[in-house]
Protein backbone atom coordinates (compact mmCIF):
# COMPACT_ATOMS: atom_id res chain seq x y z
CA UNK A 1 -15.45 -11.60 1.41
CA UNK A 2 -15.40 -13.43 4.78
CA UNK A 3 -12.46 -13.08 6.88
CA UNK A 4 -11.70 -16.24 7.34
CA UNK A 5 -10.59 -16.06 3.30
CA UNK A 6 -7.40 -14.07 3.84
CA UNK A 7 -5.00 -16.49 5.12
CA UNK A 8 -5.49 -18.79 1.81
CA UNK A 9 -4.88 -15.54 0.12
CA UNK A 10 -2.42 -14.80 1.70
CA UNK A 11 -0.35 -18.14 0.84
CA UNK A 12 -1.60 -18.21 -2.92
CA UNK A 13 0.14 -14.48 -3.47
CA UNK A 14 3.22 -15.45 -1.75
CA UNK A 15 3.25 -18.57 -3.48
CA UNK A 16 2.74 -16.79 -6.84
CA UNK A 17 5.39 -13.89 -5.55
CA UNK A 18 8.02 -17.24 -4.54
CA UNK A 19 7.76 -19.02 -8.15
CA UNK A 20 7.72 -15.50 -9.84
CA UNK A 21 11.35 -14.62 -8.43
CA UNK A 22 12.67 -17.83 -8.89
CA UNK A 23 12.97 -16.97 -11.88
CA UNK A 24 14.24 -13.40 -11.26
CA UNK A 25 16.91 -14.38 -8.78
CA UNK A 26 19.31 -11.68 -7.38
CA UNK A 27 22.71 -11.65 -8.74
CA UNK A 28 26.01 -10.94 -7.67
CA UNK A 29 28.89 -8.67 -9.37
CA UNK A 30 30.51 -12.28 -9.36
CA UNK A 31 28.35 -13.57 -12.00
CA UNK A 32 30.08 -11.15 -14.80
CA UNK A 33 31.65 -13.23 -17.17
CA UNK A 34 29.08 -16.43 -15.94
CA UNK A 35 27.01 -17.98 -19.04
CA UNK A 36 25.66 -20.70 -16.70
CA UNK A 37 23.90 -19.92 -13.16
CA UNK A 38 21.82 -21.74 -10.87
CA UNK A 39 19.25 -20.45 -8.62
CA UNK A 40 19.76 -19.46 -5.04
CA UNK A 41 19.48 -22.22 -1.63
CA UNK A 42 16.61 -20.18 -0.84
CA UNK A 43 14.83 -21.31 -3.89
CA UNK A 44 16.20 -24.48 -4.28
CA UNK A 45 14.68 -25.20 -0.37
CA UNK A 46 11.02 -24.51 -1.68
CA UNK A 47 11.44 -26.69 -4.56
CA UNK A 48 12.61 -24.51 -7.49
CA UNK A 49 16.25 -25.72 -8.20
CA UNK A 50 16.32 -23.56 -12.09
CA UNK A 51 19.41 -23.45 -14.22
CA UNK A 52 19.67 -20.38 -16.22
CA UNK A 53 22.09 -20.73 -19.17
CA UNK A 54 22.52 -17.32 -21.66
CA UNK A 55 23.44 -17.37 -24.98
CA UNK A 56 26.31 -14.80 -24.21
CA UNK A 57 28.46 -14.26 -20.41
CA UNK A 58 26.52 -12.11 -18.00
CA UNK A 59 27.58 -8.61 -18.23
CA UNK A 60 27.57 -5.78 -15.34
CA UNK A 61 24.78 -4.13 -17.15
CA UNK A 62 22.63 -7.74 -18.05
CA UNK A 63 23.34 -8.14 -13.86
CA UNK A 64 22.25 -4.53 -13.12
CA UNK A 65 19.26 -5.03 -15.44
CA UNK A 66 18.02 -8.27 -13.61
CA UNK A 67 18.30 -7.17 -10.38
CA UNK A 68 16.69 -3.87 -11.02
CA UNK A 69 13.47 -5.96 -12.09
CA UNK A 70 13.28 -8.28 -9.26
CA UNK A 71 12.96 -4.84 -6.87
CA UNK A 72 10.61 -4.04 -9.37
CA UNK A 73 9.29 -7.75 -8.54
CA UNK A 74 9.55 -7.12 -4.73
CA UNK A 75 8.36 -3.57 -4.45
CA UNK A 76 4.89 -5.26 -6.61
CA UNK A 77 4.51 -8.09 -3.69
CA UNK A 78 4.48 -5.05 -1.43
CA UNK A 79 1.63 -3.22 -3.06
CA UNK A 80 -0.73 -6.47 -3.57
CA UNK A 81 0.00 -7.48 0.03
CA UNK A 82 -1.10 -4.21 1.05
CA UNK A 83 -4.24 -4.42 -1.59
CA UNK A 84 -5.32 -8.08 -0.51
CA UNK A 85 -5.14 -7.11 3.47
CA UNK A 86 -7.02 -3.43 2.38
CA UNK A 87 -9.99 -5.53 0.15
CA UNK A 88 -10.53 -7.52 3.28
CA UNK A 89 -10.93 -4.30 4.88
CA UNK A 90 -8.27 -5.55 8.41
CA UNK A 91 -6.65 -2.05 7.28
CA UNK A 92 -9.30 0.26 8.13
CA UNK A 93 -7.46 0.99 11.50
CA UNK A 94 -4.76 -1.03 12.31
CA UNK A 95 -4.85 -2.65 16.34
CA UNK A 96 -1.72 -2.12 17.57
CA UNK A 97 -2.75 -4.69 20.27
CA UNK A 98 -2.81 -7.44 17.61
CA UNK A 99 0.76 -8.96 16.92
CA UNK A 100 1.83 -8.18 13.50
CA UNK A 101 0.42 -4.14 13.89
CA UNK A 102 3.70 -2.91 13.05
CA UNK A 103 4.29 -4.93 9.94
CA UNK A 104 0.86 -3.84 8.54
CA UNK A 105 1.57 -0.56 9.21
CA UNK A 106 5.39 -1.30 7.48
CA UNK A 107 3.71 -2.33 4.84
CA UNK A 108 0.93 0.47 4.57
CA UNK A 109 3.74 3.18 4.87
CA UNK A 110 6.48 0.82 1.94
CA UNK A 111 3.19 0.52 -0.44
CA UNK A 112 3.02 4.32 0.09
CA UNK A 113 6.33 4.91 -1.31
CA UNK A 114 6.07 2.74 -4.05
CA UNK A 115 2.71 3.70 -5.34
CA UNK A 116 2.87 7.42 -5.06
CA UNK A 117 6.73 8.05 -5.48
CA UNK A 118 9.13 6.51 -7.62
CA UNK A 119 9.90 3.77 -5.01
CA UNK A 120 13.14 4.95 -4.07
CA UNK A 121 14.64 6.58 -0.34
CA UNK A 122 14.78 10.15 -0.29
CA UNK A 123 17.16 11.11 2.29
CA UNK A 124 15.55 14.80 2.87
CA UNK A 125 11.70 13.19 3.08
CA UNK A 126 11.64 13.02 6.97
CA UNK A 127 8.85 9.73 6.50
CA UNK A 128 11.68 8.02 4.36
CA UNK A 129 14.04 8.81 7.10
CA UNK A 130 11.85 7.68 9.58
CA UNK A 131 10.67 4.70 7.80
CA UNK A 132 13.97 3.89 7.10
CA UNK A 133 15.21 3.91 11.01
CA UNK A 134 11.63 1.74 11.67
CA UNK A 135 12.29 -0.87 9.46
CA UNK A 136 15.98 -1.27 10.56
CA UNK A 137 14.71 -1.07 14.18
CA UNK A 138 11.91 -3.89 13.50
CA UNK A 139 13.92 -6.10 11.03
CA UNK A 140 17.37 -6.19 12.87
CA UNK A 141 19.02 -4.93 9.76
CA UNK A 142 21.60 -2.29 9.05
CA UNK A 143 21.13 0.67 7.07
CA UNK A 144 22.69 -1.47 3.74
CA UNK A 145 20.17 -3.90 4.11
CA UNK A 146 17.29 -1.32 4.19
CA UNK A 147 18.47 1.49 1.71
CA UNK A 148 20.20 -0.49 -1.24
CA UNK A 149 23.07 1.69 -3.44
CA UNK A 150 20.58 3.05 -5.80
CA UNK A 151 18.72 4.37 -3.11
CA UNK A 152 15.96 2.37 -3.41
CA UNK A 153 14.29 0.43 -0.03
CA UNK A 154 15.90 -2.91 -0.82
CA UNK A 155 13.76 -5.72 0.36
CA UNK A 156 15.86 -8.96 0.05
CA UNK A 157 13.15 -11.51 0.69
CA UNK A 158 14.91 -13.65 3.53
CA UNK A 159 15.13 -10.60 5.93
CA UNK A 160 12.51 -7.96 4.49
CA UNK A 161 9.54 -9.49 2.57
CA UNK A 162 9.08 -12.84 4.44
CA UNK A 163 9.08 -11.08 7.81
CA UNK A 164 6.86 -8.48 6.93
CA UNK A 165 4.42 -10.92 5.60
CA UNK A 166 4.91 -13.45 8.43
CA UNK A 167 4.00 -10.47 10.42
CA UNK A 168 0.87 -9.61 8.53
CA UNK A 169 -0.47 -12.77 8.26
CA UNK A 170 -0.03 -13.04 12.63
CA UNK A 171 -2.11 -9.95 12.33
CA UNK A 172 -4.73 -11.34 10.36
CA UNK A 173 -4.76 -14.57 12.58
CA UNK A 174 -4.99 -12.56 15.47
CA UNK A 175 -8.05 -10.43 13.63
CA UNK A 176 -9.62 -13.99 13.73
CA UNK A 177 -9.16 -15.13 17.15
């Protein structure tokens, strides 16, 4: 597949990834009791303004339940990123010259995690910890925006995912320059 593929690729799976969640929005603790919720501003910006309306209030475990699948949802983008960048073969060895190097290799090291461990931090694996301390470094984010309560690498999309994939796709631009 030529190159010069990958950045159409690259929009069609976030595309896909964007009107996949907006239907799997995150949800607050201050939806319990709520039988009627609309969809985040930061789906309502790219065109998806969705009204959810259950047939019973939201609980703490129907809440718990949602968001649990949308890091399922998020942790997924992660892995096909990684798979569409690998099956153009621009992660052979990764240039650290080229801007975006550090979010491939973000990416390479998240997709790791996610495909050959249960997905969540494990504060005693030295490559979580220092994964961990990387991605806070690289996406200006706290430790609570990196390791979520259940221990799991939460990715909220506005300040995890679409960096990381802005970032790969300046590496793939800069692979065609």
């Amino acid at each position: 597949m030529p190159l010069q593929e990958l950045p159409d690729e690259l929009d069609k799976l976030k595309a896909n990834f964007t009107n996949f969640r907006a239907y799997f929005p995150y949800m607050s603790q201050q939806s319990i009791g709520a039988i009627e919720i609309t969809t985040s501003p930061y789906y309502i910006n790219q065109g998806f303004r969705i009204t959810f309306k259950f047939s019973q209030p939201l609980s703490e475990a129907s809440i718990s339940k949602n968001n649990e699948i949308a890091g399922w949802i998020n942790q997924n983008f992660i892995i096909r990123l990684w798979a569409l960048l690998d099956s153009y073969s621009v992660t052979k060895k990764i240039d650290s010259s080229i801007n975006g190097a550090k979010d491939v290799d973000l990416v390479r090291r998240l997709r790791n995690v996610f495909v050959h461990k249960n997905g969540r931090y494990d504060p005693t694996d030295s490559r979580h910890q220092k994964l961990a301390e990387e991605l806070m470094i690289h996406l200006r984010q706290d430790s609570s925006g990196i390791i979520d309560k259940e221990k799991e690498f939460g990715l909220s999309i506005d300040t995890g995912i679409d960096p990381l994939f802005d970032g790969c796709k300046k590496y793939v631009q800069g692979l065609l320059e």
